[in-house]
C-alpha atoms as a PDB file:
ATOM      1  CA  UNK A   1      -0.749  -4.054 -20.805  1.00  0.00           C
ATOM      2  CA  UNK A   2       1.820  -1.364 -19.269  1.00  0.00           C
ATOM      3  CA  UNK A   3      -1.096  -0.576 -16.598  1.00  0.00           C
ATOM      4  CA  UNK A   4      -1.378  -4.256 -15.718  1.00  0.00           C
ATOM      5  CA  UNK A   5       2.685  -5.105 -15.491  1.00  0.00           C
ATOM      6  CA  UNK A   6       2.945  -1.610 -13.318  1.00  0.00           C
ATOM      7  CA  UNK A   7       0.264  -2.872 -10.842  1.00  0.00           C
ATOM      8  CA  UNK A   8       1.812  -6.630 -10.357  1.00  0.00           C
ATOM      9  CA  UNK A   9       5.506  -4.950 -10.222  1.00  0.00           C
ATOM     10  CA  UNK A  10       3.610  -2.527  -6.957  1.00  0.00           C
ATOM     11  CA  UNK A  11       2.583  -5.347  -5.632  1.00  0.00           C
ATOM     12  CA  UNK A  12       4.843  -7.956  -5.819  1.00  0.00           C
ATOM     13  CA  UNK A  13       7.041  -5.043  -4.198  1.00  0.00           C
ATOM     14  CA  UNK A  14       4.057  -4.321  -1.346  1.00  0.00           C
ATOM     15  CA  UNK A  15       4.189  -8.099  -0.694  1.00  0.00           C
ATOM     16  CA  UNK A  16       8.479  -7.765  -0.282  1.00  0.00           C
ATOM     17  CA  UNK A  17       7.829  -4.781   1.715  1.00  0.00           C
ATOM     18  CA  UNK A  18       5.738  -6.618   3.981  1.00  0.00           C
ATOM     19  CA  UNK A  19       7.666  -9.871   4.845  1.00  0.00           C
ATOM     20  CA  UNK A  20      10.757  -7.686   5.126  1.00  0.00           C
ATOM     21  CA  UNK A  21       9.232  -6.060   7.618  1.00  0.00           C
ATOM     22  CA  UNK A  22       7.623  -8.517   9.713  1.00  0.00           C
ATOM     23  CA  UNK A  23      11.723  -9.920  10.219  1.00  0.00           C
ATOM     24  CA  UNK A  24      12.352 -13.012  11.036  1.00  0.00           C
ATOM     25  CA  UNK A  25      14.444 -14.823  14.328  1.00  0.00           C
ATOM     26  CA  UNK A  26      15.684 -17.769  15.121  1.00  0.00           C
ATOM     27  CA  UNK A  27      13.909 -19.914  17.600  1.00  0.00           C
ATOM     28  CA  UNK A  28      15.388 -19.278  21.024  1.00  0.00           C
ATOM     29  CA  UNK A  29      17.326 -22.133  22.443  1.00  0.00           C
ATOM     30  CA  UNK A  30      18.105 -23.031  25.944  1.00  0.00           C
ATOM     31  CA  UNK A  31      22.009 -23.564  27.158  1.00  0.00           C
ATOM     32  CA  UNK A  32      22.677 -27.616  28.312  1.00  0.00           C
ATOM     33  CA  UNK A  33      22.109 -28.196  31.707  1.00  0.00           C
ATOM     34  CA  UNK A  34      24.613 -29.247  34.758  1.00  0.00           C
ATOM     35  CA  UNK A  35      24.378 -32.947  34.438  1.00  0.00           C
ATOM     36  CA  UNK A  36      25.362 -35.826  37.134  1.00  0.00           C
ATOM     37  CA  UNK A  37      28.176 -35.264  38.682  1.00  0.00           C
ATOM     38  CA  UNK A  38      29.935 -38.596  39.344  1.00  0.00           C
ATOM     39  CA  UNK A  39      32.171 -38.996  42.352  1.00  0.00           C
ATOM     40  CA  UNK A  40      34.918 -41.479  43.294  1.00  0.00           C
ATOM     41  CA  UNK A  41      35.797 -42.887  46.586  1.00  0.00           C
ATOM     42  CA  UNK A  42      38.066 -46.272  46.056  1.00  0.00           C
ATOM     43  CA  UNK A  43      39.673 -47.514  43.208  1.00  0.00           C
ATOM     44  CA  UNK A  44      40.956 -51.316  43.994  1.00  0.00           C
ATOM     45  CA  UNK A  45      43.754 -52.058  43.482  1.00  0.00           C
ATOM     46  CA  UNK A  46      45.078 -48.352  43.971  1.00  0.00           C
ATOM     47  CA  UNK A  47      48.806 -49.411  43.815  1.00  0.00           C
ATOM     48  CA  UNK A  48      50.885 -51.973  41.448  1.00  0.00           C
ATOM     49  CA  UNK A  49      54.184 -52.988  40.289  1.00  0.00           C
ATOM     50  CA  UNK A  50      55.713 -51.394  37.498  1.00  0.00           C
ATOM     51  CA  UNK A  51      56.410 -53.740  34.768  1.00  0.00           C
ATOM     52  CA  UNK A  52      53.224 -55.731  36.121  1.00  0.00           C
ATOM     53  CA  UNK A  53      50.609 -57.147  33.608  1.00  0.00           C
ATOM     54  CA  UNK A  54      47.732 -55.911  32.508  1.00  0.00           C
ATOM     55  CA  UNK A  55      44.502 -55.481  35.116  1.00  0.00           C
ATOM     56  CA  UNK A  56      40.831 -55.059  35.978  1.00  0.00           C
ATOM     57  CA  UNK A  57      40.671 -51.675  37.765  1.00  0.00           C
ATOM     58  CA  UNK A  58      37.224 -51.576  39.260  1.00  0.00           C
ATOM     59  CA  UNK A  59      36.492 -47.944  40.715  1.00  0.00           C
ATOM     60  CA  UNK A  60      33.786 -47.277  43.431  1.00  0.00           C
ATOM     61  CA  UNK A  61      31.454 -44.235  43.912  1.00  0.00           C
ATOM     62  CA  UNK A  62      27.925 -42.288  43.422  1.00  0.00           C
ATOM     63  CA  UNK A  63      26.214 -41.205  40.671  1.00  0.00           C
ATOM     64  CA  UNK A  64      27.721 -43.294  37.601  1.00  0.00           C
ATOM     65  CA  UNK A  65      25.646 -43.101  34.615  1.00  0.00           C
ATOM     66  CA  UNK A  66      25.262 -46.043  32.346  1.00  0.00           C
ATOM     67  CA  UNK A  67      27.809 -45.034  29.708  1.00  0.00           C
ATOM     68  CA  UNK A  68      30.146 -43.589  32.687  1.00  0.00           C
ATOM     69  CA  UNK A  69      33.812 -43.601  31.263  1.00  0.00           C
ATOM     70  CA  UNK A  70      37.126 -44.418  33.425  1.00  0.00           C
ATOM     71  CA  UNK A  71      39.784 -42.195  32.386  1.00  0.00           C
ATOM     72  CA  UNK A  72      43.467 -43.238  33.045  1.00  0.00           C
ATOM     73  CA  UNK A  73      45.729 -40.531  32.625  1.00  0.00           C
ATOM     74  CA  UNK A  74      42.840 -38.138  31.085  1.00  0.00           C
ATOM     75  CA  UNK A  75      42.708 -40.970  28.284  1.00  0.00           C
ATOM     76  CA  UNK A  76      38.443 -42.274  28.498  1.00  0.00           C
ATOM     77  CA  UNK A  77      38.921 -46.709  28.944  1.00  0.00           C
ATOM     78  CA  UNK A  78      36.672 -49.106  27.410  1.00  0.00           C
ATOM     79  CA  UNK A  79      34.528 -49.011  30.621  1.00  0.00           C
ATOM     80  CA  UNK A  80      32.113 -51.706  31.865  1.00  0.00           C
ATOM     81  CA  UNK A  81      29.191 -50.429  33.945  1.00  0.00           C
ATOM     82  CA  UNK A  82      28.483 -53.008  36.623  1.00  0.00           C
ATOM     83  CA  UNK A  83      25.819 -50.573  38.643  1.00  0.00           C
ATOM     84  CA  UNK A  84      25.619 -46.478  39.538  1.00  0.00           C
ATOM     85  CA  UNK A  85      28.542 -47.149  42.262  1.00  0.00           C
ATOM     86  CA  UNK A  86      31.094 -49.268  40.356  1.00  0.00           C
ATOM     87  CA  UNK A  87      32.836 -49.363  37.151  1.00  0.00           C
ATOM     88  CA  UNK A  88      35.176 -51.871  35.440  1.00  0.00           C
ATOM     89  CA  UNK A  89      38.502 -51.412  33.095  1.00  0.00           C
ATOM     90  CA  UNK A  90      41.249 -53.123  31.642  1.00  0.00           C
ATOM     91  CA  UNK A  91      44.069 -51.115  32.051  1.00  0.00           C
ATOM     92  CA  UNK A  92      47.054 -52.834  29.677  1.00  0.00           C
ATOM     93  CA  UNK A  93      50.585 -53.959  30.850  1.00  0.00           C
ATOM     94  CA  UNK A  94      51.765 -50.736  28.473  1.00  0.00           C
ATOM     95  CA  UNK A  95      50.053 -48.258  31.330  1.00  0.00           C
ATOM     96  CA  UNK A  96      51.780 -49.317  34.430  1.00  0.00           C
ATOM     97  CA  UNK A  97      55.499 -50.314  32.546  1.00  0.00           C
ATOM     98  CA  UNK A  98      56.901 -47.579  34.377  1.00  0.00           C
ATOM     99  CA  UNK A  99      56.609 -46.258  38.088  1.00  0.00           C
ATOM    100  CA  UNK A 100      54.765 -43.271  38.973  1.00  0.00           C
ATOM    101  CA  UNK A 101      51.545 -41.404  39.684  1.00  0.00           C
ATOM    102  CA  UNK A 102      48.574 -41.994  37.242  1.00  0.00           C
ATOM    103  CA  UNK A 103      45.284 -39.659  37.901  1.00  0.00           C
ATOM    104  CA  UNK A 104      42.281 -41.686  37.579  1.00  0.00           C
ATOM    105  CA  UNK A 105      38.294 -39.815  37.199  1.00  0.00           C
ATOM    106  CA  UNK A 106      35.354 -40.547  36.028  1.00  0.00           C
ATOM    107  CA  UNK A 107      32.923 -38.865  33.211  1.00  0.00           C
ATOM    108  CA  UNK A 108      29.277 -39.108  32.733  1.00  0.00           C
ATOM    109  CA  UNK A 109      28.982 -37.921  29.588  1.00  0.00           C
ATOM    110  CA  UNK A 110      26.778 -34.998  28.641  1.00  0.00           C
ATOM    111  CA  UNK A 111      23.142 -36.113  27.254  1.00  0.00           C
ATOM    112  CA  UNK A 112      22.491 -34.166  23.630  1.00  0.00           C
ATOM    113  CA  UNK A 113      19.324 -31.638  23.398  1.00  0.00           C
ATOM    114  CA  UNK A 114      16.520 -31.130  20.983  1.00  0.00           C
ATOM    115  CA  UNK A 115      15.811 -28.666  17.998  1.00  0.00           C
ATOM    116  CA  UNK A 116      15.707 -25.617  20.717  1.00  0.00           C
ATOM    117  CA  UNK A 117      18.815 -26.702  22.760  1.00  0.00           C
ATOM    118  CA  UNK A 118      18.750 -27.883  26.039  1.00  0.00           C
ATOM    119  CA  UNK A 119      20.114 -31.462  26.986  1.00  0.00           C
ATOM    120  CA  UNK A 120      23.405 -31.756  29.390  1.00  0.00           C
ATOM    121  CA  UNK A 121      26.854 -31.128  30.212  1.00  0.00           C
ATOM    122  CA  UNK A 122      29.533 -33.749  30.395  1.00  0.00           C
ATOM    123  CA  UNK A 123      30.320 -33.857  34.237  1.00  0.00           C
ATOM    124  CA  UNK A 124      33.727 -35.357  35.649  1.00  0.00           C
ATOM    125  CA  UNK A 125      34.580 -36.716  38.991  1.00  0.00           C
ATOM    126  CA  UNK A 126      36.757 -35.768  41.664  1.00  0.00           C
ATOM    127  CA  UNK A 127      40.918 -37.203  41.021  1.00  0.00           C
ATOM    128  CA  UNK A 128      42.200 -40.099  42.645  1.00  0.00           C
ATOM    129  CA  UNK A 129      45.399 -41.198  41.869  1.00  0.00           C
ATOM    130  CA  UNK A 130      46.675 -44.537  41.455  1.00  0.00           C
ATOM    131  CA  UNK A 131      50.197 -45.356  42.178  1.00  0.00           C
ATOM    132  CA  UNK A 132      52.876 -47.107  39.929  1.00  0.00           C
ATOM    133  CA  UNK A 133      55.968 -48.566  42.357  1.00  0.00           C
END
Protein backbone atom coordinates (compact mmCIF):
# COMPACT_ATOMS: atom_id res chain seq x y z
CA UNK A 1 0.00 0.00 0.00
CA UNK A 2 3.01 2.53 0.87
CA UNK A 3 4.36 1.69 -2.83
CA UNK A 4 0.99 2.55 -4.34
CA UNK A 5 0.27 6.03 -2.17
CA UNK A 6 4.18 6.98 -3.06
CA UNK A 7 3.50 6.53 -6.84
CA UNK A 8 -0.02 8.62 -6.93
CA UNK A 9 1.70 11.36 -4.47
CA UNK A 10 4.80 11.43 -7.72
CA UNK A 11 2.35 11.84 -9.87
CA UNK A 12 -0.20 13.91 -8.80
CA UNK A 13 3.04 16.16 -8.18
CA UNK A 14 4.38 15.39 -12.08
CA UNK A 15 0.86 16.46 -13.17
CA UNK A 16 1.34 20.04 -10.80
CA UNK A 17 4.70 20.25 -12.20
CA UNK A 18 3.42 20.23 -15.56
CA UNK A 19 0.48 22.77 -15.62
CA UNK A 20 2.71 25.04 -13.55
CA UNK A 21 4.86 25.06 -16.12
CA UNK A 22 2.94 25.41 -19.15
CA UNK A 23 1.75 29.17 -17.28
CA UNK A 24 -1.05 30.63 -18.07
CA UNK A 25 -2.01 34.51 -19.64
CA UNK A 26 -4.67 36.42 -20.02
CA UNK A 27 -6.20 36.82 -23.40
CA UNK A 28 -4.76 39.92 -25.01
CA UNK A 29 -7.17 42.73 -25.42
CA UNK A 30 -7.21 45.57 -27.80
CA UNK A 31 -7.40 49.45 -26.44
CA UNK A 32 -11.05 51.29 -27.63
CA UNK A 33 -10.83 52.95 -30.70
CA UNK A 34 -11.10 56.90 -31.70
CA UNK A 35 -14.77 57.09 -32.25
CA UNK A 36 -16.93 59.91 -34.24
CA UNK A 37 -15.98 62.97 -33.61
CA UNK A 38 -19.04 65.26 -33.63
CA UNK A 39 -18.69 68.88 -34.64
CA UNK A 40 -20.85 71.99 -34.13
CA UNK A 41 -21.43 74.85 -36.37
CA UNK A 42 -24.82 76.85 -35.17
CA UNK A 43 -26.67 76.62 -32.22
CA UNK A 44 -30.16 78.69 -32.71
CA UNK A 45 -30.97 80.71 -30.73
CA UNK A 46 -27.24 81.47 -29.64
CA UNK A 47 -28.25 84.49 -27.42
CA UNK A 48 -31.27 85.12 -24.78
CA UNK A 49 -32.49 87.20 -22.05
CA UNK A 50 -31.57 86.50 -18.68
CA UNK A 51 -34.49 85.79 -16.57
CA UNK A 52 -36.14 84.39 -19.92
CA UNK A 53 -38.15 81.05 -19.84
CA UNK A 54 -37.24 77.93 -20.53
CA UNK A 55 -36.25 76.86 -24.45
CA UNK A 56 -35.69 74.41 -27.28
CA UNK A 57 -31.98 74.82 -28.16
CA UNK A 58 -31.58 72.97 -31.40
CA UNK A 59 -27.72 72.70 -32.33
CA UNK A 60 -26.46 72.07 -35.96
CA UNK A 61 -23.43 70.04 -37.22
CA UNK A 62 -21.70 66.66 -38.66
CA UNK A 63 -21.31 63.51 -37.39
CA UNK A 64 -24.04 63.20 -34.48
CA UNK A 65 -24.58 59.76 -33.42
CA UNK A 66 -27.98 58.56 -32.43
CA UNK A 67 -27.59 58.86 -28.66
CA UNK A 68 -25.45 62.25 -29.26
CA UNK A 69 -25.75 64.30 -25.92
CA UNK A 70 -25.99 68.33 -25.70
CA UNK A 71 -24.04 69.47 -22.87
CA UNK A 72 -24.85 72.93 -21.31
CA UNK A 73 -22.29 74.05 -19.12
CA UNK A 74 -20.37 70.48 -19.28
CA UNK A 75 -23.78 69.15 -17.71
CA UNK A 76 -25.05 66.11 -20.72
CA UNK A 77 -29.25 67.44 -21.56
CA UNK A 78 -31.97 65.12 -22.18
CA UNK A 79 -31.15 65.32 -25.95
CA UNK A 80 -33.51 64.56 -28.87
CA UNK A 81 -31.82 63.29 -32.03
CA UNK A 82 -33.70 64.72 -34.99
CA UNK A 83 -30.90 63.44 -37.74
CA UNK A 84 -26.71 63.18 -37.83
CA UNK A 85 -26.68 67.21 -38.25
CA UNK A 86 -29.16 68.42 -35.59
CA UNK A 87 -29.98 67.91 -32.08
CA UNK A 88 -32.79 69.13 -29.77
CA UNK A 89 -32.85 70.30 -25.85
CA UNK A 90 -34.82 71.87 -23.35
CA UNK A 91 -32.73 74.03 -21.57
CA UNK A 92 -34.92 75.24 -18.22
CA UNK A 93 -35.70 78.90 -17.16
CA UNK A 94 -33.11 77.92 -14.04
CA UNK A 95 -30.05 77.89 -16.84
CA UNK A 96 -30.33 81.25 -18.36
CA UNK A 97 -31.69 83.23 -14.81
CA UNK A 98 -28.58 85.00 -14.87
CA UNK A 99 -26.43 86.77 -17.67
CA UNK A 100 -23.34 85.38 -18.95
CA UNK A 101 -21.40 82.97 -21.14
CA UNK A 102 -22.59 79.26 -21.19
CA UNK A 103 -20.21 76.69 -23.30
CA UNK A 104 -22.29 74.44 -25.25
CA UNK A 105 -20.62 70.78 -27.07
CA UNK A 106 -21.64 67.88 -28.10
CA UNK A 107 -20.70 64.02 -27.12
CA UNK A 108 -21.10 60.90 -29.03
CA UNK A 109 -20.69 58.61 -26.58
CA UNK A 110 -18.10 55.86 -26.69
CA UNK A 111 -19.55 52.34 -28.05
CA UNK A 112 -18.52 49.37 -25.31
CA UNK A 113 -16.16 46.34 -26.62
CA UNK A 114 -16.27 42.62 -26.39
CA UNK A 115 -14.59 39.90 -24.09
CA UNK A 116 -10.99 40.97 -25.71
CA UNK A 117 -11.52 44.80 -25.57
CA UNK A 118 -11.90 46.88 -28.34
CA UNK A 119 -15.14 49.07 -28.87
CA UNK A 120 -14.81 53.14 -28.75
CA UNK A 121 -13.97 56.26 -27.16
CA UNK A 122 -16.44 58.89 -26.12
CA UNK A 123 -15.63 61.80 -28.62
CA UNK A 124 -16.71 65.57 -27.88
CA UNK A 125 -17.23 68.43 -30.17
CA UNK A 126 -15.66 71.59 -30.73
CA UNK A 127 -17.15 74.72 -27.94
CA UNK A 128 -19.56 77.14 -28.92
CA UNK A 129 -20.77 79.38 -26.55
CA UNK A 130 -24.10 80.65 -26.05
CA UNK A 131 -24.68 83.99 -24.59
CA UNK A 132 -26.87 85.04 -21.53
CA UNK A 133 -27.68 89.15 -21.76
Amino acid sequence: MTNMTTLKTIILAGLLSLGLACGYSKPATTPPAAGTTPTVTVLAPNSMAAGGSSFVLTVNGTNFNGNAAINWNSVAQTTTHVSGNQLTATIPASDVATAGTVTVTVTNPGTPGGIYGGGTMAQTSNIMTFTIN
